[in-house]
N, C-alpha and C. Protein backbone atom coordinates (compact mmCIF):
# COMPACT_ATOMS: atom_id res chain seq x y z
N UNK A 1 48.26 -42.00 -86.54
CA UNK A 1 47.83 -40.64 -86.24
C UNK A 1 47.15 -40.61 -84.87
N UNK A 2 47.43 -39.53 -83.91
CA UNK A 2 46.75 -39.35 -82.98
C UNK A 2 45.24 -39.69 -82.97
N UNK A 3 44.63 -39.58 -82.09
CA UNK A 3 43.02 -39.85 -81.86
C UNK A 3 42.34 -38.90 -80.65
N UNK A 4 41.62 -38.39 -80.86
CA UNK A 4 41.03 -37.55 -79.82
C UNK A 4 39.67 -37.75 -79.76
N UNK A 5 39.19 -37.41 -78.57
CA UNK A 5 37.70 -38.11 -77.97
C UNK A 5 36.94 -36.96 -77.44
N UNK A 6 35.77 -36.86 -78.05
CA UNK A 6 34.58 -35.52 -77.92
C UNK A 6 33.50 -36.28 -77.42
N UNK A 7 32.89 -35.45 -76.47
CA UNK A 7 31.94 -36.06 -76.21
C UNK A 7 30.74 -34.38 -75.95
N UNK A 8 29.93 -35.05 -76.69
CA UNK A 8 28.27 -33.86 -76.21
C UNK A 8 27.56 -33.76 -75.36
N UNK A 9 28.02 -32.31 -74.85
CA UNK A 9 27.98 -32.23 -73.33
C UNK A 9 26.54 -31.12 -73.16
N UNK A 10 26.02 -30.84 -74.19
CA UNK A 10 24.47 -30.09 -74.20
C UNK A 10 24.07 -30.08 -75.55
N UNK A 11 22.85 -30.34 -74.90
CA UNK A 11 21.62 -30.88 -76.07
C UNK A 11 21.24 -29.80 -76.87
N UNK A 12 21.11 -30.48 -78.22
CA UNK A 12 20.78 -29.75 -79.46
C UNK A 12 19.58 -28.75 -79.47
N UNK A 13 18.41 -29.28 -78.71
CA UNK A 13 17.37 -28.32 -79.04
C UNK A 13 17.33 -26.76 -78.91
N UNK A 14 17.04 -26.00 -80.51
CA UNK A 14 17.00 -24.25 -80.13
C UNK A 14 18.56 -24.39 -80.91
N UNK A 15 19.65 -25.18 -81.36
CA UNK A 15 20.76 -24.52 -81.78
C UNK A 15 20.42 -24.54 -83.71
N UNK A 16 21.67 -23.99 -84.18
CA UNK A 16 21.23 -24.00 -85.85
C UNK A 16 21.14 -25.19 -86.10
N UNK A 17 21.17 -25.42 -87.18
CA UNK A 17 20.66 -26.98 -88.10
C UNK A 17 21.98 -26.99 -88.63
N UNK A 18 22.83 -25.67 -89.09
CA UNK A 18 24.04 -26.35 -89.40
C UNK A 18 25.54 -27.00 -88.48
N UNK A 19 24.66 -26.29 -87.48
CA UNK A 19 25.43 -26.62 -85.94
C UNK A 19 24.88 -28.43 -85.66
N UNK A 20 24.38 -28.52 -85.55
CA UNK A 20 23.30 -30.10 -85.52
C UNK A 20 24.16 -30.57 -86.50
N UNK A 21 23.92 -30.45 -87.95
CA UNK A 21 24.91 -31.19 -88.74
C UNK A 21 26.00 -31.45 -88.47
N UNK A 22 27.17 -30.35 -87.50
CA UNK A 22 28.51 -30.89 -87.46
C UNK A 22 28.58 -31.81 -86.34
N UNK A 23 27.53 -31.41 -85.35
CA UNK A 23 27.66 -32.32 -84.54
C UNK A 23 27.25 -33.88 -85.03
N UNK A 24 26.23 -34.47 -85.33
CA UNK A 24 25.95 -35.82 -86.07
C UNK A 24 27.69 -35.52 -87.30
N UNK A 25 27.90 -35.11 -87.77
CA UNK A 25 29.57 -35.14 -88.53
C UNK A 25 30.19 -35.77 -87.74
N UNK A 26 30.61 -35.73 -86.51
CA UNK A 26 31.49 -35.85 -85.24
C UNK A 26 30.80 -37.31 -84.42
N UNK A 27 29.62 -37.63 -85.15
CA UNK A 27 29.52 -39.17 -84.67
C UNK A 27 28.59 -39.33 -83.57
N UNK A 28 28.31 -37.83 -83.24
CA UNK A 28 27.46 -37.68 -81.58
C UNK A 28 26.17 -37.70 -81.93
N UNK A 29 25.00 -38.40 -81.04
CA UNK A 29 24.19 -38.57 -81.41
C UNK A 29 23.29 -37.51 -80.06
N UNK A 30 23.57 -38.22 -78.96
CA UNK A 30 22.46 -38.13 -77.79
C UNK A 30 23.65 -37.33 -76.38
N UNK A 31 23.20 -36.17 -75.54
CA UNK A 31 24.06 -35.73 -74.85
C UNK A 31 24.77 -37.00 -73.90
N UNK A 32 26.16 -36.70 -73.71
CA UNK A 32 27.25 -37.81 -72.83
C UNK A 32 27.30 -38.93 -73.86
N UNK A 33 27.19 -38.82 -75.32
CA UNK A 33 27.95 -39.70 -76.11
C UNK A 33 29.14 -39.10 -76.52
N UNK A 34 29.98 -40.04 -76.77
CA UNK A 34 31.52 -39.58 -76.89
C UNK A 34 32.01 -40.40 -78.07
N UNK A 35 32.64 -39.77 -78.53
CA UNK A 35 33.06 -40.72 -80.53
C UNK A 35 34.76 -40.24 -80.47
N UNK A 36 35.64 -41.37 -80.29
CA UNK A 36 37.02 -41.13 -80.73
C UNK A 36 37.20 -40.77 -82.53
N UNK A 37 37.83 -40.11 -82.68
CA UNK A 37 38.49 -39.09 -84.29
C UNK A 37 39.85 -39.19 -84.30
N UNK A 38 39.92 -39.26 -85.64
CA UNK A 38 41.21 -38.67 -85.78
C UNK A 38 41.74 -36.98 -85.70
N UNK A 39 42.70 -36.97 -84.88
CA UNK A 39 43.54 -35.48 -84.84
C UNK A 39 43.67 -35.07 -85.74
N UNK A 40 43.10 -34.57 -86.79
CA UNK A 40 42.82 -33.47 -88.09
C UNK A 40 42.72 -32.25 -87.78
N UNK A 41 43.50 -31.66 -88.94
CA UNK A 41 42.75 -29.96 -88.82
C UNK A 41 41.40 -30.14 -89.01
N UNK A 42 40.95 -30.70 -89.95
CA UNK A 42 39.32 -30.76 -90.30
C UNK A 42 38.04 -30.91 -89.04
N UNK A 43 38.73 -31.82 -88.16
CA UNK A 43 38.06 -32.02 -87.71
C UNK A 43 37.84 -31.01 -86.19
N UNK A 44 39.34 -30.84 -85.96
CA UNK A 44 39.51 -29.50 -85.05
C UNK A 44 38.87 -28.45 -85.69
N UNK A 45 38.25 -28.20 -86.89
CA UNK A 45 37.55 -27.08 -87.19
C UNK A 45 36.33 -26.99 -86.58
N UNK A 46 35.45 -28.26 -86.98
CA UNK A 46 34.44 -28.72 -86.70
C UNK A 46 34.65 -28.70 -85.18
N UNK A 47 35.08 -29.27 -84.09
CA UNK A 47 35.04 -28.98 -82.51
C UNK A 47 34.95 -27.59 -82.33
N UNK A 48 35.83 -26.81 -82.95
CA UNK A 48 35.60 -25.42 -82.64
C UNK A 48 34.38 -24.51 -83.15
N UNK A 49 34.50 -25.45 -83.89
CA UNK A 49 32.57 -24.30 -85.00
C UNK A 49 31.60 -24.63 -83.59
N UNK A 50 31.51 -25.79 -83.12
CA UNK A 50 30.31 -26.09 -81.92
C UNK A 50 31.05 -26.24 -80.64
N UNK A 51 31.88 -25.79 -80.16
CA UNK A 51 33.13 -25.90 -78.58
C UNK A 51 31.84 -25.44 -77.78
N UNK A 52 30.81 -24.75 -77.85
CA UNK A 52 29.87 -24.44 -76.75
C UNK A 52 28.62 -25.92 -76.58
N UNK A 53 28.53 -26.51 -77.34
CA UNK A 53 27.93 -28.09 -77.28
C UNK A 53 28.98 -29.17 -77.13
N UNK A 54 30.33 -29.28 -77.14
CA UNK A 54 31.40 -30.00 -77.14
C UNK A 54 32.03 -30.25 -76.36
N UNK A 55 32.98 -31.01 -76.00
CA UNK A 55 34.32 -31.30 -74.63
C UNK A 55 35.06 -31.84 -74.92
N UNK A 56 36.29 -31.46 -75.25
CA UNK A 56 37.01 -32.69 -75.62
C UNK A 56 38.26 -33.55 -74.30
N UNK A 57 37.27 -34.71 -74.17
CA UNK A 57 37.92 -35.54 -73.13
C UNK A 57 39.15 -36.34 -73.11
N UNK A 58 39.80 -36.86 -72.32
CA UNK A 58 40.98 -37.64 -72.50
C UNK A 58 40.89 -39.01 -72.27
């Protein structure tokens, strides 16, 4: 299966808590960490619920 690579490109403080959760979901801890995934719908949900804290790099 494909693999795609996100990385957190602005910091959590001031966003929701359930927004925070998907992000730690996605493996990201600290801004400019980047976690390879698998190409899922699931997980493309999750990039898009937080795409304004997100990037997805190549």
């Amino acid at each position: 299966m494909a693999k795609i690579k996100v990385k957190l490109v602005k910091g959590l403080i001031g966003t929701r808590a359930d927004h925070r959760a998907t992000v730690r979901g996605l493996g990201l801890r600290r801004v400019d960490s980047v976690s390879e995934l698998e190409d899922t719908p699931s997980v493309r949900g999750m990039i898009n619920k937080v795409s304004y804290l997100v990037k997805v790099v190549s």
